[in-house]
N, C-alpha and C. Protein backbone atom coordinates (compact mmCIF):
# COMPACT_ATOMS: atom_id res chain seq x y z
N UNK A 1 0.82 -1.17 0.00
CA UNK A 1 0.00 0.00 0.00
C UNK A 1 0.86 1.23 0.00
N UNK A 2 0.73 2.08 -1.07
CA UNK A 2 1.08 3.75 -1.06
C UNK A 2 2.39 2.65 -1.20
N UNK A 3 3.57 3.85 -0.65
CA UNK A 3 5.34 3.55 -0.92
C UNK A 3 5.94 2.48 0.53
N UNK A 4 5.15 2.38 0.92
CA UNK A 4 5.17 1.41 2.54
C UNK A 4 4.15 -0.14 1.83
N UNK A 5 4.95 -1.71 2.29
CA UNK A 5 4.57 -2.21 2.03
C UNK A 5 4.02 -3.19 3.46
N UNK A 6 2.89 -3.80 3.56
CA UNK A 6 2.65 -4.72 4.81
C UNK A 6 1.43 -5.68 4.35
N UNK A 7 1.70 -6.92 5.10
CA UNK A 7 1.18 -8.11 4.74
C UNK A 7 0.18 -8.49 5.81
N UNK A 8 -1.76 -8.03 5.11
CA UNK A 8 -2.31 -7.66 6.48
C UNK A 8 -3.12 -9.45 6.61
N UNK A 9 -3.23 -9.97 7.65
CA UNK A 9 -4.45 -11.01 7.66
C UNK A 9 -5.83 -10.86 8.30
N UNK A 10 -6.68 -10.70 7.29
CA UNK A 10 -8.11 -10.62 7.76
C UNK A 10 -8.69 -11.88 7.83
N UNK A 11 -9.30 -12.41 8.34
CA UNK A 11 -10.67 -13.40 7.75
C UNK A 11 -11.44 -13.14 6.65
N UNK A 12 -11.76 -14.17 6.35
CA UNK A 12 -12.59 -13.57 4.84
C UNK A 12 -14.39 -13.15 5.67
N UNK A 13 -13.85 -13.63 6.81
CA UNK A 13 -15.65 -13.53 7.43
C UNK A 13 -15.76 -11.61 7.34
N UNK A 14 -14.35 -10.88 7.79
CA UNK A 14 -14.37 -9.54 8.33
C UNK A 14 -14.47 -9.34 6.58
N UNK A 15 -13.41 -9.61 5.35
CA UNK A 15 -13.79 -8.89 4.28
C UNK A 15 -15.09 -9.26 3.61
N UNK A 16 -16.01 -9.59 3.93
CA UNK A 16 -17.25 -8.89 3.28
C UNK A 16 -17.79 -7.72 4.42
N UNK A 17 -17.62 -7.23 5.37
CA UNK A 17 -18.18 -6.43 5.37
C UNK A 17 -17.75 -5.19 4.73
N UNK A 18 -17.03 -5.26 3.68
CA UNK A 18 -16.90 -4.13 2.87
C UNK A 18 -17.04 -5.18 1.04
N UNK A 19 -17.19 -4.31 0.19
CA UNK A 19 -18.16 -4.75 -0.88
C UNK A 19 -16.13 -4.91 -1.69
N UNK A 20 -15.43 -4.00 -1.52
CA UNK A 20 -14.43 -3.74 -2.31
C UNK A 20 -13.56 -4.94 -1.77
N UNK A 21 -13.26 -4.85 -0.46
CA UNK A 21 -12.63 -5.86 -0.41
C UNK A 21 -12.96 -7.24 -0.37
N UNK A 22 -14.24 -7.58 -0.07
CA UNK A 22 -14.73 -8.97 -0.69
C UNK A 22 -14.29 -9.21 -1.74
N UNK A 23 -14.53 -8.32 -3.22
CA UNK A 23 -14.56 -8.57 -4.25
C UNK A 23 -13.19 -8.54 -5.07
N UNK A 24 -11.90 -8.36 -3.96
CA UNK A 24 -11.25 -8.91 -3.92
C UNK A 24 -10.16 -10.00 -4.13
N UNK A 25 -11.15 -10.79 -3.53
CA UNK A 25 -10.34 -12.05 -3.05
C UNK A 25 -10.24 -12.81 -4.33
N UNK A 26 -9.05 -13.17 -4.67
CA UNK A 26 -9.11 -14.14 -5.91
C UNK A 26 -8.84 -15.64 -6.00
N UNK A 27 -8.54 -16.28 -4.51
CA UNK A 27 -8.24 -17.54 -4.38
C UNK A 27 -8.41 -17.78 -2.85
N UNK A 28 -8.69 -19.21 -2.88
CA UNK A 28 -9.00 -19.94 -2.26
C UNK A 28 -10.42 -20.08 -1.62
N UNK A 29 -11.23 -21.12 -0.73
CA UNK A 29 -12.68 -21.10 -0.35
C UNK A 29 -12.84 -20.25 1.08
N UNK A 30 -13.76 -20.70 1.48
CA UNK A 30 -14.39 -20.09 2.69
C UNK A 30 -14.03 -20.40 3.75
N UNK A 31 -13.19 -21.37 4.32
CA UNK A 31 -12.72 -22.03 5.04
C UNK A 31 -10.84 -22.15 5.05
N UNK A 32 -10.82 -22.04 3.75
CA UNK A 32 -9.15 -22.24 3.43
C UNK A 32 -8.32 -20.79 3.56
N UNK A 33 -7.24 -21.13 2.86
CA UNK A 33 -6.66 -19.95 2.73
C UNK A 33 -6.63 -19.05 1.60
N UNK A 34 -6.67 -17.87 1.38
CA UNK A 34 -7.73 -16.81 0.22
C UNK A 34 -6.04 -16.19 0.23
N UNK A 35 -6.07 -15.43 -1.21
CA UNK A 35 -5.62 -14.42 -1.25
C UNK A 35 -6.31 -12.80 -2.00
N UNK A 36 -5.73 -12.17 -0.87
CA UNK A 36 -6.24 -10.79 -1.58
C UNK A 36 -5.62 -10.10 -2.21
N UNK A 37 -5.62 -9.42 -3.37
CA UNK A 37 -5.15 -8.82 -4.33
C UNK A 37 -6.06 -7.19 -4.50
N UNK A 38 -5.29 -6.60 -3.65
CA UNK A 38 -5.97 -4.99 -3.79
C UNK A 38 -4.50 -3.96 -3.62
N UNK A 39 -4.47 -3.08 -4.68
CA UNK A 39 -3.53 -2.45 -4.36
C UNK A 39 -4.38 -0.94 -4.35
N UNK A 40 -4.07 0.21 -2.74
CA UNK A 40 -4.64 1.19 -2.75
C UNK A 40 -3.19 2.18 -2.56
N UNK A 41 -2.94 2.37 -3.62
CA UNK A 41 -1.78 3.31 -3.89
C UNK A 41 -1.97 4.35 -3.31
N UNK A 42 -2.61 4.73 -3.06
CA UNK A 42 -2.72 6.09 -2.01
C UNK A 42 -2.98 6.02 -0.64
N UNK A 43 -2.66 4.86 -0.30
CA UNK A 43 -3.38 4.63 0.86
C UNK A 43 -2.14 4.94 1.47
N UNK A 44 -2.04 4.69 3.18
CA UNK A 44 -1.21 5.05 3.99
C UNK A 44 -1.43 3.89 4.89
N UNK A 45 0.37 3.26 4.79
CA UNK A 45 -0.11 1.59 5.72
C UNK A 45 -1.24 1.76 6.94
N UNK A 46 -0.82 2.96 7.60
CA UNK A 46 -1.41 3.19 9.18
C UNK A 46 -2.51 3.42 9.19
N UNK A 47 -3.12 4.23 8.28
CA UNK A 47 -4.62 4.34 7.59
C UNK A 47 -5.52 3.27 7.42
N UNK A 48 -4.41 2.14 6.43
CA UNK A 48 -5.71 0.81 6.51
C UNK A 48 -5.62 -0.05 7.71
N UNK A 49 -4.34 0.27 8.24
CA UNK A 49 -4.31 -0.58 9.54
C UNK A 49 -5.66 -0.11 10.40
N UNK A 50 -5.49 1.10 10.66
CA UNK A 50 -7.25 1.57 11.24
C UNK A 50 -8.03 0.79 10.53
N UNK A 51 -8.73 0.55 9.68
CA UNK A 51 -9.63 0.06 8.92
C UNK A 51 -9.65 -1.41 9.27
N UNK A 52 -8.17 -1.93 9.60
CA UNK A 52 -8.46 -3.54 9.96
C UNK A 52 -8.99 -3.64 11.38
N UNK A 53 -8.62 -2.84 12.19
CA UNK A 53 -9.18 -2.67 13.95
C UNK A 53 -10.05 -2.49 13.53
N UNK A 54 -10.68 -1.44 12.88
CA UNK A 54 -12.38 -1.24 12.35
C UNK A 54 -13.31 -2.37 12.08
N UNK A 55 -12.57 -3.00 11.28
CA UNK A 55 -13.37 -4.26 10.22
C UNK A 55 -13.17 -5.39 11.69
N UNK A 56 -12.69 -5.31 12.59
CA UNK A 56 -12.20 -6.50 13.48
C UNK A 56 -13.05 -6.47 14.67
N UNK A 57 -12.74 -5.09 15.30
CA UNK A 57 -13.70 -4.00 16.57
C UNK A 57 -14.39 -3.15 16.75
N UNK A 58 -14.73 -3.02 15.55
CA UNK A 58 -15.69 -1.70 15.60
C UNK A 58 -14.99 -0.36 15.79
N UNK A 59 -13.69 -0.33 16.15
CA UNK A 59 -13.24 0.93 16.46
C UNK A 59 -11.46 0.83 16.08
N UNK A 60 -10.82 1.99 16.14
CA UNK A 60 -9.38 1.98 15.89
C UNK A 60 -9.05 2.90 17.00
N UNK A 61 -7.21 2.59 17.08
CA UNK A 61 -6.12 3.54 18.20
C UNK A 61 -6.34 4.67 17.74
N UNK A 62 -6.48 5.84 18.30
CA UNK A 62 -6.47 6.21 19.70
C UNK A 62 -8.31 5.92 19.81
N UNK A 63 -8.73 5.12 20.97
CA UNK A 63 -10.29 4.95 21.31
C UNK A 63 -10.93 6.29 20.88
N UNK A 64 -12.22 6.60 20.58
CA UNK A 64 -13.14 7.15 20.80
C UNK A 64 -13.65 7.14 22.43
N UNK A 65 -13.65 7.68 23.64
CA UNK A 65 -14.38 7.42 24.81
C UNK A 65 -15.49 8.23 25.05
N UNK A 66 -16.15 7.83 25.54
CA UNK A 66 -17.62 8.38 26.02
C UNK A 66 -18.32 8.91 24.43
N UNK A 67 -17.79 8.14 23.97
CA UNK A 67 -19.02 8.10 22.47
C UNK A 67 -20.23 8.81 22.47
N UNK A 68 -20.54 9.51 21.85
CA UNK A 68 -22.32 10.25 21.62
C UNK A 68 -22.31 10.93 22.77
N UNK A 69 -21.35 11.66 23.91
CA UNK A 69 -21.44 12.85 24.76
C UNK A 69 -21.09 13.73 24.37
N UNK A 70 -21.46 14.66 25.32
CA UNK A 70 -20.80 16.18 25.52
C UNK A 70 -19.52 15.89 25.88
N UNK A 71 -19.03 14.69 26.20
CA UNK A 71 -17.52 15.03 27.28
C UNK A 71 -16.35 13.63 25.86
N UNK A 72 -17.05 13.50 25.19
CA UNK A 72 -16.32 12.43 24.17
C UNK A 72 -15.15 12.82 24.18
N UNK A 73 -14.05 12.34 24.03
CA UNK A 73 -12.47 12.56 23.97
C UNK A 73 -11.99 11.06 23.37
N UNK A 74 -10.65 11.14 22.77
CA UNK A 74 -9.66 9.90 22.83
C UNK A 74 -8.71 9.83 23.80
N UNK A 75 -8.57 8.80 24.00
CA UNK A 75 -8.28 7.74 24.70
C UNK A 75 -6.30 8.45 24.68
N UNK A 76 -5.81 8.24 25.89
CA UNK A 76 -4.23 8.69 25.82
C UNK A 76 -4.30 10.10 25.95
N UNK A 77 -3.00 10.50 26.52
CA UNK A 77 -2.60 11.91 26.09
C UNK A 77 -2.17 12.41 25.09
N UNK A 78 -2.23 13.12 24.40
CA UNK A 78 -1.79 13.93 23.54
C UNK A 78 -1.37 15.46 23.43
N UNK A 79 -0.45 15.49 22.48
CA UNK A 79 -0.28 16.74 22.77
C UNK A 79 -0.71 17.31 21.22
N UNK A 80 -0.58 18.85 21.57
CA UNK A 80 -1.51 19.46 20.43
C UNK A 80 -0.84 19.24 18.97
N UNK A 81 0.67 18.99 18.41
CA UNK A 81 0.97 18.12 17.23
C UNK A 81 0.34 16.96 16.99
N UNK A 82 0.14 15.78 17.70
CA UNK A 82 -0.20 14.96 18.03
C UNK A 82 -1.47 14.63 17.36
N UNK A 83 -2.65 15.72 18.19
CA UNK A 83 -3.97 16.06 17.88
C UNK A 83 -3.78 16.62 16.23
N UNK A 84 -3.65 17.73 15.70
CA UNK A 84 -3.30 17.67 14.55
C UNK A 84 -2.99 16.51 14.11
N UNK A 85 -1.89 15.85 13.84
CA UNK A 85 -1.96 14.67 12.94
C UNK A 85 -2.63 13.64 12.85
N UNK A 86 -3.39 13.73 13.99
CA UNK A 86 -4.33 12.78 14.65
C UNK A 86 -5.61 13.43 13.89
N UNK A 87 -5.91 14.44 13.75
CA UNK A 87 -7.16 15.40 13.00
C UNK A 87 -7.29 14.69 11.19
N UNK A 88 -5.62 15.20 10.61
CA UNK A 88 -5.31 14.83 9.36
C UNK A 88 -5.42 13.21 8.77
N UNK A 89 -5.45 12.34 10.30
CA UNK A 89 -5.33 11.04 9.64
C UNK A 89 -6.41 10.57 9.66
N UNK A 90 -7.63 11.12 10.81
CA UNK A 90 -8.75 10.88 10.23
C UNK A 90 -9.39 11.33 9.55
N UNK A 91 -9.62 12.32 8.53
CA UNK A 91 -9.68 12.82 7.02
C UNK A 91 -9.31 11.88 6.43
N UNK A 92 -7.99 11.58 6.60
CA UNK A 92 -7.60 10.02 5.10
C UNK A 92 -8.49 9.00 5.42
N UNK A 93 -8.48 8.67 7.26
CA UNK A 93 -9.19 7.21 7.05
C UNK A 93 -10.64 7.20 7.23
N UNK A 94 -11.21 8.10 6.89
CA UNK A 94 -12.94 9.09 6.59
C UNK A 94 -12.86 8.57 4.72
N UNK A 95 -11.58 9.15 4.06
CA UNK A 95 -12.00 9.51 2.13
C UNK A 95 -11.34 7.57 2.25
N UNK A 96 -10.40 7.15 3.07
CA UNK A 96 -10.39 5.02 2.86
C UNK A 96 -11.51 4.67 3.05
N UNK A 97 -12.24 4.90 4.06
CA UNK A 97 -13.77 4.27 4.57
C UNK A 97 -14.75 4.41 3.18
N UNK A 98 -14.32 5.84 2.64
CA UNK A 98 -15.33 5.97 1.28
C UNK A 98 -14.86 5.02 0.39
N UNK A 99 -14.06 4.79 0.07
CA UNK A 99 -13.27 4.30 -0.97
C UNK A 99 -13.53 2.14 -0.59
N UNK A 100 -13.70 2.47 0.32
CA UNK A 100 -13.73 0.63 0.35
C UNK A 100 -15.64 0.37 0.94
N UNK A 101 -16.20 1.03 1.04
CA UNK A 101 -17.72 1.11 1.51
C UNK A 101 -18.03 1.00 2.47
N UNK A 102 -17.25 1.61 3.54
CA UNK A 102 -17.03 1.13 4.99
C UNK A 102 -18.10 2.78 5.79
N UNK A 103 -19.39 2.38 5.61
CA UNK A 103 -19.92 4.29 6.51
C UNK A 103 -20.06 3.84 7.70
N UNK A 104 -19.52 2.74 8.56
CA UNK A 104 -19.37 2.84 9.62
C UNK A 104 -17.87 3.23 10.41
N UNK A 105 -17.33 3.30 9.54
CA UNK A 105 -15.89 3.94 9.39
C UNK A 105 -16.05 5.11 9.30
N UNK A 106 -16.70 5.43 8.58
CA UNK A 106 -16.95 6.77 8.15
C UNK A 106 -17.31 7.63 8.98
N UNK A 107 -18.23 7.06 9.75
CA UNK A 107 -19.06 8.33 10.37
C UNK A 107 -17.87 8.20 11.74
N UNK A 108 -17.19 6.81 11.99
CA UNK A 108 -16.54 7.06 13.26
C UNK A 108 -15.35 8.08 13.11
N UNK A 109 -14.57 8.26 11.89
CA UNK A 109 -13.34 8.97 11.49
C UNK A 109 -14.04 10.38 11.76
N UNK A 110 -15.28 10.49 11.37
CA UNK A 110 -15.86 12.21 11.21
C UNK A 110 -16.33 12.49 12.75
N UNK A 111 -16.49 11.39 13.12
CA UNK A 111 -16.83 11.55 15.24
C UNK A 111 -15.55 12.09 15.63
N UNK A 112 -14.63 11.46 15.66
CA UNK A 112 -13.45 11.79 15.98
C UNK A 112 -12.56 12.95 15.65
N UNK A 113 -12.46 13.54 14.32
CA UNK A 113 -12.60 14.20 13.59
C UNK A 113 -12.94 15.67 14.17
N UNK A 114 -14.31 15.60 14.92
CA UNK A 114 -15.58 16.33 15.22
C UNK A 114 -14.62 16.82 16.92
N UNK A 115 -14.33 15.47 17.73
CA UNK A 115 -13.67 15.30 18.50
C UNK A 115 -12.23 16.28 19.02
N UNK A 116 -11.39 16.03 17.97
CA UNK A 116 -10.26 16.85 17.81
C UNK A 116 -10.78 18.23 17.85
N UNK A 117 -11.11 18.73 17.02
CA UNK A 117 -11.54 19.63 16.40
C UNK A 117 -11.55 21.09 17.48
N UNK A 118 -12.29 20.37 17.89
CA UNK A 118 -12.49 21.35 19.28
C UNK A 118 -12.01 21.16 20.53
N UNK A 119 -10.63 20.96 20.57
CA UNK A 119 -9.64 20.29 21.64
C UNK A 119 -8.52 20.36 20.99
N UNK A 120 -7.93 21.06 19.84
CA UNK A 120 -6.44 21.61 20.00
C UNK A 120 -6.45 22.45 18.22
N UNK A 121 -5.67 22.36 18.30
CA UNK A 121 -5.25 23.27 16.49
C UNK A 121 -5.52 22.19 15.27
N UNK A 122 -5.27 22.68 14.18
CA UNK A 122 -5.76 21.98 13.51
C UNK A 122 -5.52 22.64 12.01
N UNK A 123 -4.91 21.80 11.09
CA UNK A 123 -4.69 22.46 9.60
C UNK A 123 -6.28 22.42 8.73
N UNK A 124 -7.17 23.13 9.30
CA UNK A 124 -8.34 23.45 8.51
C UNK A 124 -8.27 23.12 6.64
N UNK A 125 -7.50 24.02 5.68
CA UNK A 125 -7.50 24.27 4.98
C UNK A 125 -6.38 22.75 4.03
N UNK A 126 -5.38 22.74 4.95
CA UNK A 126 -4.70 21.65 3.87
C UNK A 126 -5.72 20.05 4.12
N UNK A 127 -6.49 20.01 5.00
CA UNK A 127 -7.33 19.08 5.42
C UNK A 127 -8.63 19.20 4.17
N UNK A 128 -8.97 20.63 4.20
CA UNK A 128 -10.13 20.83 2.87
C UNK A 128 -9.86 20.58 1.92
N UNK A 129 -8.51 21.04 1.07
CA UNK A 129 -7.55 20.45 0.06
C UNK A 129 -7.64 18.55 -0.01
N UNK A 130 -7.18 18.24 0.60
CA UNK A 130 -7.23 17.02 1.13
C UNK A 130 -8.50 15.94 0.45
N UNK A 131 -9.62 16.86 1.24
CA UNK A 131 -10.66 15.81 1.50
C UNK A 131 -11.68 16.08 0.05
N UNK A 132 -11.47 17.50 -0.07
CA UNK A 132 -11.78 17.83 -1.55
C UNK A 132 -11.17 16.90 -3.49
N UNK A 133 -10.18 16.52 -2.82
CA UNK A 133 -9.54 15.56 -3.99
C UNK A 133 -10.05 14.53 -3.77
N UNK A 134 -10.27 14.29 -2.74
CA UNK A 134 -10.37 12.31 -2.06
C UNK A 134 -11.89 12.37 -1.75
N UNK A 135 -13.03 12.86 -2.35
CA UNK A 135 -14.32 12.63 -1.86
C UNK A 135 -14.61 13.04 -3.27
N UNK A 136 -16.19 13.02 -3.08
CA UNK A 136 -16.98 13.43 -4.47
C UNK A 136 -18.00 14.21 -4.23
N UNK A 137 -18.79 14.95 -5.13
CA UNK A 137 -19.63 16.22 -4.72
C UNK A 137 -20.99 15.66 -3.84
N UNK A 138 -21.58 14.11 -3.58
CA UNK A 138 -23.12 13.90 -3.37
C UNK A 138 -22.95 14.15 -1.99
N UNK A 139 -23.22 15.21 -1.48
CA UNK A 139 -23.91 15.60 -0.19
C UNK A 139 -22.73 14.91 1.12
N UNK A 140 -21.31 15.18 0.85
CA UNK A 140 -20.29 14.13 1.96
C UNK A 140 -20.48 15.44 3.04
N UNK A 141 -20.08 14.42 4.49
CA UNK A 141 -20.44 15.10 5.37
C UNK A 141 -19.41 16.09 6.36
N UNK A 142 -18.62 14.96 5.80
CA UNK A 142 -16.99 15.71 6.08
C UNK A 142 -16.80 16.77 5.08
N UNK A 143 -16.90 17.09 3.94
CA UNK A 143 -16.87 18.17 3.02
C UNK A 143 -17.74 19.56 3.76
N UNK A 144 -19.12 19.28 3.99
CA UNK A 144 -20.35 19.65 4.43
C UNK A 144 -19.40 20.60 6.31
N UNK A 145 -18.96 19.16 7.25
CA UNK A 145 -17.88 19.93 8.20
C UNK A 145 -16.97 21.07 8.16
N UNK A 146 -16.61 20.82 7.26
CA UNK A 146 -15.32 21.80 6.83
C UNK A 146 -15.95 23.00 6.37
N UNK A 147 -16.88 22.94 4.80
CA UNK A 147 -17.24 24.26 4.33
C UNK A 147 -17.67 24.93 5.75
N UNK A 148 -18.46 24.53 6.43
CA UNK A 148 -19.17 24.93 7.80
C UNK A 148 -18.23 25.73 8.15
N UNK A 149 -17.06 25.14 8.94
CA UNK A 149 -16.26 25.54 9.86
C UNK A 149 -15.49 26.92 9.30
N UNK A 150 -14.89 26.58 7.82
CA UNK A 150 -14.07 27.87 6.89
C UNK A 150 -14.76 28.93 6.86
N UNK A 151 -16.54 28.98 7.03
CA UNK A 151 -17.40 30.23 6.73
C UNK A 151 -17.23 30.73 7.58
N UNK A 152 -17.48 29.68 8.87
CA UNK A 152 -17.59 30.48 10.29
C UNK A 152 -16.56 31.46 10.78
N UNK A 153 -15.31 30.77 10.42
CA UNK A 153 -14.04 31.40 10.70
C UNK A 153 -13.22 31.59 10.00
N UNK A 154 -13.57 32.21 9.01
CA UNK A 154 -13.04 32.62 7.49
C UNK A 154 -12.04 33.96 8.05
N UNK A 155 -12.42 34.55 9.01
CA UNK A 155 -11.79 36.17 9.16
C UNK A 155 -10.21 35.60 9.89
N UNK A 156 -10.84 34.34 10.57
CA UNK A 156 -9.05 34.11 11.90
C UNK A 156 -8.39 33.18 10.77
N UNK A 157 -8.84 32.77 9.48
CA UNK A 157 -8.01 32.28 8.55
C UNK A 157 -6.92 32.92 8.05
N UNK A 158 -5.60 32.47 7.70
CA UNK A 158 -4.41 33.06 6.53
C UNK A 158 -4.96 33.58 5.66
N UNK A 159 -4.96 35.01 5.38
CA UNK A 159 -5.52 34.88 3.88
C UNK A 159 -4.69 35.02 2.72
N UNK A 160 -3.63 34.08 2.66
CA UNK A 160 -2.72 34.11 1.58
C UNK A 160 -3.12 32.53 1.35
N UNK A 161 -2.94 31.84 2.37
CA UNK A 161 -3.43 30.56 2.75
C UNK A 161 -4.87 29.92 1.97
N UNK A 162 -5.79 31.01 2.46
CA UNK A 162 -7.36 30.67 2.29
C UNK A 162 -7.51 31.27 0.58
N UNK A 163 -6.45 32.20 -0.31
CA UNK A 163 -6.42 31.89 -1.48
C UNK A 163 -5.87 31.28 -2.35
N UNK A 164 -5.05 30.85 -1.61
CA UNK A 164 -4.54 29.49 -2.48
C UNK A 164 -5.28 28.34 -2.23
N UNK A 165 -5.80 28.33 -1.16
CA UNK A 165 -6.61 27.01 -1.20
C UNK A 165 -7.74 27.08 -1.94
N UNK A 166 -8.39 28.60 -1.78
CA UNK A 166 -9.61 28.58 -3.06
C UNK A 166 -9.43 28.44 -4.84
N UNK A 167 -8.46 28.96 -4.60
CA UNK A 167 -8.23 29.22 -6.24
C UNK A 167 -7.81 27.57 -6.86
N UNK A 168 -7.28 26.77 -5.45
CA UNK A 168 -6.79 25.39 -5.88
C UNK A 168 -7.70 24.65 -5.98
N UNK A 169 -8.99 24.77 -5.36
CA UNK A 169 -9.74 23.94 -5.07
C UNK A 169 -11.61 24.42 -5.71
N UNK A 170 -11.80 24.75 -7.00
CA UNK A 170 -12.79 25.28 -7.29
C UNK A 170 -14.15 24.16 -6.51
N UNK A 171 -14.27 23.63 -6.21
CA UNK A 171 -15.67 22.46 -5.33
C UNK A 171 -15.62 22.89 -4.11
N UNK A 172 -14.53 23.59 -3.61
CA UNK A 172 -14.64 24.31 -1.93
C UNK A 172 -15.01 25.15 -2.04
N UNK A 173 -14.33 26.02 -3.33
CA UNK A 173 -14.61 27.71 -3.38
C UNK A 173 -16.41 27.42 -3.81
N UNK A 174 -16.87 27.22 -4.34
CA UNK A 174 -18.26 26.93 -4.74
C UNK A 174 -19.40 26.72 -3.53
N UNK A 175 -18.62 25.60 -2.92
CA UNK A 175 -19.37 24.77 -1.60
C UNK A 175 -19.55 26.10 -0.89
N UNK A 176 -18.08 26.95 -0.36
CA UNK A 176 -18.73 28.10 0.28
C UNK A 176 -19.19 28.97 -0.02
N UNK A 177 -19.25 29.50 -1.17
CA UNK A 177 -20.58 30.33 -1.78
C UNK A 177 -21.84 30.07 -1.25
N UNK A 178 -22.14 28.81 -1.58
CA UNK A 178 -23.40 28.31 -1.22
C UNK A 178 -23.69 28.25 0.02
N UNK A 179 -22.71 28.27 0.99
CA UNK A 179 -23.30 27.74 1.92
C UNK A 179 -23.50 29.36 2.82
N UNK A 180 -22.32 29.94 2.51
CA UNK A 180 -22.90 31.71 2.82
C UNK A 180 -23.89 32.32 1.97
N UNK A 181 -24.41 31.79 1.06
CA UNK A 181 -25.94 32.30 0.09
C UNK A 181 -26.99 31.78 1.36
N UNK A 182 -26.74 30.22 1.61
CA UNK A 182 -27.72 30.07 2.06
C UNK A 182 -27.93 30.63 3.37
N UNK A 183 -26.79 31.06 3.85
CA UNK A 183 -27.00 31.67 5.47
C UNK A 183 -27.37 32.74 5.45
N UNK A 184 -27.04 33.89 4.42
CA UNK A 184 -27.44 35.35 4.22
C UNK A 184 -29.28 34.87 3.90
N UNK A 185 -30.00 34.01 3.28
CA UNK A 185 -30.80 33.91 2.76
C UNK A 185 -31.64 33.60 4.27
N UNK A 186 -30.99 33.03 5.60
CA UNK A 186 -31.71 32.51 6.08
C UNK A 186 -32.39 33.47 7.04
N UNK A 187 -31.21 34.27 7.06
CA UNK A 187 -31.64 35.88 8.22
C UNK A 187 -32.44 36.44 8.06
């Protein structure tokens, strides 16, 4: 996977719950030994490694705790680099979850995500960049997060920053049009 190579073992019971990697498998039965043949060149070993804790436990390192509260946090200390990269890697493993049909992945990367967010710093804009290449226009919710967040706090943004990211990214620059039309419209 990507320029990092690793040799993961699932059960074939865990790959159907995703449609991509079932479809997959090109040898052996249900019982025996299978091989899988998927190469996600963009992927990031540590990225699908989340995805195998996912596909295994329902959840990946660092925990989600107190799930669906006001007081939700992960699991460990961290410090605010930390949190950042920790912000950025769930963006990738949010646009992997899309990419292999995993929306229970999905929505947990955007919990977490949601999590960070508001508990240390955070590269807003190379994250919109990001998630803007690696998603597609039907209504994503992580896209939908972000335009949100850039409107709100468009003024404490770089603005050398926030035009290069617009001018790079015409589906963001658009998204927030719309989404400040629709807020001026709503007053």
């Amino acid at each position: 996977m990507g320029k990092q190579q690793e040799e993961f073992i699932l059960e074939r019971q865990i790959l159907k719950k995703s449609p991509v990697l079932e479809s997959s498998v090109i040898d052996g039965d249900e019982l025996g030994p299978h091989i899988l043949r998927i190469f996600l060149l963009r992927c990031n070993v540590s990225d699908f490694r989340a995805a195998k804790e996912f596909l295994q436990e329902s959840e990946y390192t660092p925990k989600l705790l107190c799930r669906g509260t006001d007081v939700a946090h992960l699991g460990g200390a961290m410090t605010d680099r930390q949190l950042a990269d920790e912000a950025s890697r769930c963006a990738r493993v949010y646009c992997l979850a899309l990419r292999l049909v995993l929306p229970g992945l999905q929505e947990l990367a955007l919990e977490k995500l949601k999590t960070i967010w508001f508990s240390s710093g955070y590269r807003v804009l190379q994250l919109a960049t990001y998630v803007y290449s690696n998603t597609t226009d039907c209504g994503d919710q992580l896209r939908q997060f972000l335009v949100q967040h850039i409107a709100e706090n468009m003024a404490f943004l770089p603005v050398i920053e926030l035009e290069t990211t617009i001018s790079g990214c015409p589906r963001l620059s658009r998204d927030l049009v719309m989404y400040v039309a629709r807020s001026v419209h709503r007053d």
